[in-house]
PDB file of N, CA and C in Angstrom:
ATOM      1  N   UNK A   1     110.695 102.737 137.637  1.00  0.00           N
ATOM      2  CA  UNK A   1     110.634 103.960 136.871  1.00  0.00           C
ATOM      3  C   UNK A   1     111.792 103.978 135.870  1.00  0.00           C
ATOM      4  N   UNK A   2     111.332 104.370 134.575  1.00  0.00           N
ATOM      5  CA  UNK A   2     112.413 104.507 133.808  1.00  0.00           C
ATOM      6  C   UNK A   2     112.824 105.506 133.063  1.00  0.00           C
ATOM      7  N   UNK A   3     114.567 105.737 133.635  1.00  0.00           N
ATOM      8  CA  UNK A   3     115.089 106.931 133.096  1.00  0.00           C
ATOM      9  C   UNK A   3     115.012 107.212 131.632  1.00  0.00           C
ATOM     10  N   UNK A   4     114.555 108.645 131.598  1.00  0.00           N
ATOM     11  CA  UNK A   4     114.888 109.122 130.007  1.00  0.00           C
ATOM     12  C   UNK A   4     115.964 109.524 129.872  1.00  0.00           C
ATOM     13  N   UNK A   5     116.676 109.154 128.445  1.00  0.00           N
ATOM     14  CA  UNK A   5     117.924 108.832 128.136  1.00  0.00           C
ATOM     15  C   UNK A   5     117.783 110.059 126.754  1.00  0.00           C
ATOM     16  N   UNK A   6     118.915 111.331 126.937  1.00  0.00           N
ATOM     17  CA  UNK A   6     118.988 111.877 125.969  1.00  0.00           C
ATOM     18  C   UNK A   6     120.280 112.540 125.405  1.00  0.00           C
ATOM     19  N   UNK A   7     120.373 112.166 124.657  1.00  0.00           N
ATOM     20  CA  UNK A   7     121.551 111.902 123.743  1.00  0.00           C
ATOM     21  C   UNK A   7     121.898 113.576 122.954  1.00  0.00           C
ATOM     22  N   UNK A   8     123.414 113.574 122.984  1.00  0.00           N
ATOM     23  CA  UNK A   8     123.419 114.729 122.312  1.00  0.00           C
ATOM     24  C   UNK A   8     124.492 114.503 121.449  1.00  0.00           C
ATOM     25  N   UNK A   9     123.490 115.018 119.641  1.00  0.00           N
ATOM     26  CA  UNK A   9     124.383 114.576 118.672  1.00  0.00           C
ATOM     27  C   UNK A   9     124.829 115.312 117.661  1.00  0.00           C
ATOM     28  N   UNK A  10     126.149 115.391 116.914  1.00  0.00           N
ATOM     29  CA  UNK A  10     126.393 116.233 116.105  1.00  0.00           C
ATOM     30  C   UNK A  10     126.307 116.419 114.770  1.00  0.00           C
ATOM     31  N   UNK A  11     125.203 115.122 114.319  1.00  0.00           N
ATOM     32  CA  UNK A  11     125.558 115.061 112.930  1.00  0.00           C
ATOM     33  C   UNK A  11     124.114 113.653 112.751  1.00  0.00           C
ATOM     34  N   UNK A  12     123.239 113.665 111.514  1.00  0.00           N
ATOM     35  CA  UNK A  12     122.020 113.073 110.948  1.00  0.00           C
ATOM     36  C   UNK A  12     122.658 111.457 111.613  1.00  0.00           C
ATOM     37  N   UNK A  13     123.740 111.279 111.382  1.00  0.00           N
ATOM     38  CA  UNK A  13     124.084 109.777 111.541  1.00  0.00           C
ATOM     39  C   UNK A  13     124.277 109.634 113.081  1.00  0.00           C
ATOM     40  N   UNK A  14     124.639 110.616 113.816  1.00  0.00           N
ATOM     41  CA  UNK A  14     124.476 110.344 115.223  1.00  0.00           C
ATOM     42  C   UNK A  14     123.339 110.109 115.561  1.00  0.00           C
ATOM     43  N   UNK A  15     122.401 111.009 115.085  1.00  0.00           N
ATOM     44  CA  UNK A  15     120.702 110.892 115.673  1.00  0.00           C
ATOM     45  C   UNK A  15     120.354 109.404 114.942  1.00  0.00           C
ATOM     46  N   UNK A  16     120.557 109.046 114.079  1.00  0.00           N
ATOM     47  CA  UNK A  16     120.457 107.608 113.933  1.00  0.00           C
ATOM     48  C   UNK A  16     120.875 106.462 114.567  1.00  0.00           C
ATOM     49  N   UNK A  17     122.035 106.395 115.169  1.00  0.00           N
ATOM     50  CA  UNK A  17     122.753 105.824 116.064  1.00  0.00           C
ATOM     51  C   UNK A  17     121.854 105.674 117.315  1.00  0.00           C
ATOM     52  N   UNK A  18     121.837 106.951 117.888  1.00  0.00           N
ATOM     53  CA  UNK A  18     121.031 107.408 119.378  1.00  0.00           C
ATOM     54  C   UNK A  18     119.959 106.372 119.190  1.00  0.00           C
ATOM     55  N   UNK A  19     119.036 106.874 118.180  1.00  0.00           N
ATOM     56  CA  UNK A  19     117.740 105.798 118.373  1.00  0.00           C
ATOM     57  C   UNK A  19     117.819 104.684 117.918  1.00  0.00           C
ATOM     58  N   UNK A  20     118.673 103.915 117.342  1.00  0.00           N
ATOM     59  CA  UNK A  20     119.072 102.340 117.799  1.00  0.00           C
ATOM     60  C   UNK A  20     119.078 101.991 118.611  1.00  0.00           C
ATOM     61  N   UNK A  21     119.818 102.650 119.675  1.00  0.00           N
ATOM     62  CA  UNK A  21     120.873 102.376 120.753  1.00  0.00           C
ATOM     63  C   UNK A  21     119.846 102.350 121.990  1.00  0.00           C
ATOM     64  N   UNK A  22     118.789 102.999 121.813  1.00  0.00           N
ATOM     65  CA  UNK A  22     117.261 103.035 122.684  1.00  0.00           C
ATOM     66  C   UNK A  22     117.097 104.809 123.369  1.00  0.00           C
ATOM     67  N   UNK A  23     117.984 105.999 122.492  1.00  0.00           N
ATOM     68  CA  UNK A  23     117.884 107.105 123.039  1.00  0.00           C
ATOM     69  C   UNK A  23     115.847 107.587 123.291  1.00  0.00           C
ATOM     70  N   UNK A  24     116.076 107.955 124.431  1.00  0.00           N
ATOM     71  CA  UNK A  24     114.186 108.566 124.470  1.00  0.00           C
ATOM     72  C   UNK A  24     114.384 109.580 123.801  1.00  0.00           C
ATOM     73  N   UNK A  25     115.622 110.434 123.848  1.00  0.00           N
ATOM     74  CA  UNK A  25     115.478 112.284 122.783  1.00  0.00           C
ATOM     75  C   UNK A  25     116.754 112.460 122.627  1.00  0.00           C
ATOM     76  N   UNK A  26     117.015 113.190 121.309  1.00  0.00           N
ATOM     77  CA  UNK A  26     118.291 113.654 120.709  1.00  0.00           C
ATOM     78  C   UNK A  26     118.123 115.120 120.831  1.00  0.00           C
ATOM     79  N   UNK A  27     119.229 116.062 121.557  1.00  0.00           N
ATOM     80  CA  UNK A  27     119.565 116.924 120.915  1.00  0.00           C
ATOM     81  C   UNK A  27     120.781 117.320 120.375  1.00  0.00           C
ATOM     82  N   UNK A  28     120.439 117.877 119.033  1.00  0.00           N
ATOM     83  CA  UNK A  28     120.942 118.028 117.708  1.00  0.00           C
ATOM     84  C   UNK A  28     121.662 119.230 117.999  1.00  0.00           C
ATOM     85  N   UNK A  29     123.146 119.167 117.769  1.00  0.00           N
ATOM     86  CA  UNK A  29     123.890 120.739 117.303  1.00  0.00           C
ATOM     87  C   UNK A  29     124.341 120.152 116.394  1.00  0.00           C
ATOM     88  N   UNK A  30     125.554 121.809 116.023  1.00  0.00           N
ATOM     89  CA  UNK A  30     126.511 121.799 115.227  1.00  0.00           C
ATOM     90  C   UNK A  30     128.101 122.271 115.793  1.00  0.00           C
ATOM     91  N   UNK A  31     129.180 122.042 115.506  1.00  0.00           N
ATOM     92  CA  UNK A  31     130.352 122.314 115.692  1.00  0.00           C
ATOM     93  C   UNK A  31     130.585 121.877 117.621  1.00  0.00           C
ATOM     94  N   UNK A  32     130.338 120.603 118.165  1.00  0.00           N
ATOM     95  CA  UNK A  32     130.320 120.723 118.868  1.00  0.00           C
ATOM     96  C   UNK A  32     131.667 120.962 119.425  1.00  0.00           C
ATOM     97  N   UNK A  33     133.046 121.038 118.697  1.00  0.00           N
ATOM     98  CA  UNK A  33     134.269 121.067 118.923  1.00  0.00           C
ATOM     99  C   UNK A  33     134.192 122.446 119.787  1.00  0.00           C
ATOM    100  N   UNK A  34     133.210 123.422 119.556  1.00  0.00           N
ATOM    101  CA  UNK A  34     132.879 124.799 120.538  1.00  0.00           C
ATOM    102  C   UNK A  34     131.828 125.015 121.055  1.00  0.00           C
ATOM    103  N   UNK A  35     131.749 124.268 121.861  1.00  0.00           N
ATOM    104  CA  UNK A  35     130.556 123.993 122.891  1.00  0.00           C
ATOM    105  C   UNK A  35     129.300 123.321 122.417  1.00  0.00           C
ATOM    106  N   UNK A  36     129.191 123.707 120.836  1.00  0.00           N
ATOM    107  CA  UNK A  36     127.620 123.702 120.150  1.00  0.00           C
ATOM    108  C   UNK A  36     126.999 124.598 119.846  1.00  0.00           C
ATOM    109  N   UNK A  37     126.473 124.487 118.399  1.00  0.00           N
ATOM    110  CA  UNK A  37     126.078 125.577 117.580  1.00  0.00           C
ATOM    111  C   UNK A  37     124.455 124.916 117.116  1.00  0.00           C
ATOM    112  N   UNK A  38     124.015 126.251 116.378  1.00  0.00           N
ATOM    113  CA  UNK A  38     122.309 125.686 115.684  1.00  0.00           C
ATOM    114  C   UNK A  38     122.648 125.199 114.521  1.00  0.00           C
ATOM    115  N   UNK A  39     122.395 124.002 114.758  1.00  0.00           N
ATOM    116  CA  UNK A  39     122.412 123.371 113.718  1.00  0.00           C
ATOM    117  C   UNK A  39     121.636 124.155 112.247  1.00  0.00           C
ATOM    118  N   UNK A  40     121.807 123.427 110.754  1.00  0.00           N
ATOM    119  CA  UNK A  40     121.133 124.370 109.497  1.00  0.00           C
ATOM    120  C   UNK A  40     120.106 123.419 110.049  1.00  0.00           C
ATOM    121  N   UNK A  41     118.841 124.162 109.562  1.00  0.00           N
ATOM    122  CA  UNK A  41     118.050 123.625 108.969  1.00  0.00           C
ATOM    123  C   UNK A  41     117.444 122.620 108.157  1.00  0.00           C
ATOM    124  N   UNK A  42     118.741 122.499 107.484  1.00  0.00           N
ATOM    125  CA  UNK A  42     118.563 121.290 106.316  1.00  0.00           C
ATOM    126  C   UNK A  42     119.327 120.260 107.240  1.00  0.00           C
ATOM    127  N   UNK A  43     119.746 120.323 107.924  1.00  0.00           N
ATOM    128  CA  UNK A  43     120.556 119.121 109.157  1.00  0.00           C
ATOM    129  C   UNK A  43     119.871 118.785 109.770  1.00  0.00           C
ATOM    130  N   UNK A  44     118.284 119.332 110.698  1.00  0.00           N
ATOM    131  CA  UNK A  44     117.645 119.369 111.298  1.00  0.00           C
ATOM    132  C   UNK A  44     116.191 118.434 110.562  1.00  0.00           C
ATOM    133  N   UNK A  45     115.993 118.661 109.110  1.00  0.00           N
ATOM    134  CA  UNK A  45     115.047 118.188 108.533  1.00  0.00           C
ATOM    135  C   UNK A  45     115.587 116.802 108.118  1.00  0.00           C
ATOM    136  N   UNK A  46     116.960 116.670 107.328  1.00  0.00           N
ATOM    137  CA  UNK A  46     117.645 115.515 107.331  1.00  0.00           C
ATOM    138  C   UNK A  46     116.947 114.690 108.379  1.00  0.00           C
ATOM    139  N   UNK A  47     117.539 114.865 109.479  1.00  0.00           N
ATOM    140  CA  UNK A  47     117.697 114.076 110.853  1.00  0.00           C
ATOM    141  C   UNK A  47     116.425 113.568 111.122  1.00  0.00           C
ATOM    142  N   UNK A  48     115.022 114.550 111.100  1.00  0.00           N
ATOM    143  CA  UNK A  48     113.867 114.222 111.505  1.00  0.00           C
ATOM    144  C   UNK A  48     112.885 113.621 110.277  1.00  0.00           C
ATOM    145  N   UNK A  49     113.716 112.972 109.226  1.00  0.00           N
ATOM    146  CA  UNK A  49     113.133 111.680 107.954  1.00  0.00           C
ATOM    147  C   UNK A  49     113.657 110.744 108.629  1.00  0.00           C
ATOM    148  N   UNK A  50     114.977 110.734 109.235  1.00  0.00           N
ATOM    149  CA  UNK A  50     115.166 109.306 109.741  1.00  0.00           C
ATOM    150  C   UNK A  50     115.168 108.610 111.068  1.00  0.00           C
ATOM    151  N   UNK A  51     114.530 109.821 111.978  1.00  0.00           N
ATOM    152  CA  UNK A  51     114.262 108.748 113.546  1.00  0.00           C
ATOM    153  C   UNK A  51     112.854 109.338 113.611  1.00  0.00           C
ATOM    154  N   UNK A  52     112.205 108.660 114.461  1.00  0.00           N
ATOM    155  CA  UNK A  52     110.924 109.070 115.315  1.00  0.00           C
ATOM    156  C   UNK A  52     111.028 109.526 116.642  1.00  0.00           C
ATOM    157  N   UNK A  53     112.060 109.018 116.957  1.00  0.00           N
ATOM    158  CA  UNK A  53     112.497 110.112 118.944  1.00  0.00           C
ATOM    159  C   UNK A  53     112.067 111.755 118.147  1.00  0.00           C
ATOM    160  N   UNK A  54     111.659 112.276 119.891  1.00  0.00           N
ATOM    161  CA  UNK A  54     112.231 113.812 119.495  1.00  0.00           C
ATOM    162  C   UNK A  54     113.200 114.506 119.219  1.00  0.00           C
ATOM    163  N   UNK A  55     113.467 115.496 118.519  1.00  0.00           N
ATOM    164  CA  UNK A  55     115.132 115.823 117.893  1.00  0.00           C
ATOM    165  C   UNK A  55     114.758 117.613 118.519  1.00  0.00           C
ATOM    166  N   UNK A  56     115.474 118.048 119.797  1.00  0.00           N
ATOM    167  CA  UNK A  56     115.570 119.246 120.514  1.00  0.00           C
ATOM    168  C   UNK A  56     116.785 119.997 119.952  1.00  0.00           C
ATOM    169  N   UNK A  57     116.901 121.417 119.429  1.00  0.00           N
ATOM    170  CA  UNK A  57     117.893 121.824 119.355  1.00  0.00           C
ATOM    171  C   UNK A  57     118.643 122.790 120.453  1.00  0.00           C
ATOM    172  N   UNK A  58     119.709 123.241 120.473  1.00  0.00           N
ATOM    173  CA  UNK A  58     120.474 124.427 120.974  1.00  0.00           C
ATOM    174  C   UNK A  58     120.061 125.725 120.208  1.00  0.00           C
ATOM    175  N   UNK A  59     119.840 127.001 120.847  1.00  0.00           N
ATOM    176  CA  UNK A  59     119.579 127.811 119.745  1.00  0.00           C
ATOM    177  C   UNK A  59     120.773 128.763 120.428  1.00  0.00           C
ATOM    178  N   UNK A  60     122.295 128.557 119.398  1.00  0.00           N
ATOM    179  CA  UNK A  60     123.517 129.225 119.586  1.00  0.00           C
ATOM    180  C   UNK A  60     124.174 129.807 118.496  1.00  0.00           C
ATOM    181  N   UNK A  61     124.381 130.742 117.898  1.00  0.00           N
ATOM    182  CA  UNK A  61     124.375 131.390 116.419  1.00  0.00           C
ATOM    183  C   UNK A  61     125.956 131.329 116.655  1.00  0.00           C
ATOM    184  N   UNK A  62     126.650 131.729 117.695  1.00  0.00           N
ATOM    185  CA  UNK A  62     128.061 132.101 117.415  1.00  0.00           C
ATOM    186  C   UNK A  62     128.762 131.238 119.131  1.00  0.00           C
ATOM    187  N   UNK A  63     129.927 130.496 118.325  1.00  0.00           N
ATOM    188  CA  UNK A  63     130.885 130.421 119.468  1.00  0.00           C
ATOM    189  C   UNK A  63     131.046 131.149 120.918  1.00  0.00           C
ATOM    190  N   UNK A  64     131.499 131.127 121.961  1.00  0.00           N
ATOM    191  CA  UNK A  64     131.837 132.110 123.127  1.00  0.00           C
ATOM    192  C   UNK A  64     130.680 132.057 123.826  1.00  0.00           C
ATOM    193  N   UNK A  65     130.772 133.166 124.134  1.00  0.00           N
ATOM    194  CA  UNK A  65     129.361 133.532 125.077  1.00  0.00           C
ATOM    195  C   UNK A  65     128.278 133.071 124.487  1.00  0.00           C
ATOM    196  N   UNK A  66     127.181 133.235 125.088  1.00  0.00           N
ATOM    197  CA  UNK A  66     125.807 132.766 125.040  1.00  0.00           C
ATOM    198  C   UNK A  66     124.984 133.523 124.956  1.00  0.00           C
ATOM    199  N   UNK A  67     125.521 134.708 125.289  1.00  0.00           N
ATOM    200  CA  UNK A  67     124.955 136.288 124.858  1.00  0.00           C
ATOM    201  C   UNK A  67     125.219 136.956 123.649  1.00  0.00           C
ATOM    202  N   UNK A  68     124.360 137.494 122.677  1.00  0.00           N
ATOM    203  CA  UNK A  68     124.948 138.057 121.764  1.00  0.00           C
ATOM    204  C   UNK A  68     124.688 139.732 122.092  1.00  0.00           C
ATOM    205  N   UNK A  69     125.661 140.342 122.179  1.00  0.00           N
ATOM    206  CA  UNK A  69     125.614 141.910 122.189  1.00  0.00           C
ATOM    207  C   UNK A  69     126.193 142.547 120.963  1.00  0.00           C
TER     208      UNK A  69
END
């Protein structure tokens, strides 16, 4: 049986990397220096012209909590 391998990356050239390297799925943030953010949009479309793996995001608008109140 073989493990799926998924990679978590911060930037179009990581997700390129990942699927060289034999990643089965990337997920894509931003700022991971704070845990990880949603990536733009245009980072997200970037990324998915240049691999064929799946590209999963985080959906995190702001630093801290994980809750927004």
């Amino acid at each position: 049986m073989k493990i799926k391998v998924e990679v978590c990356a911060g930037s179009v050239q990581d997700c390129i990397t990942a699927q060289a390297q034999g990643a089965d799925r990337i997920e894509l943030n931003n700022a991971l220096f704070l845990g990880g953010l949603t990536p733009s949009v245009a980072t997200l479309t970037e990324a998915k012209k240049h691999v064929a793996i799946p590209i999963i995001t985080m959906v995190r608008a702001q630093a801290g909590w994980f809750s927004l109140h």
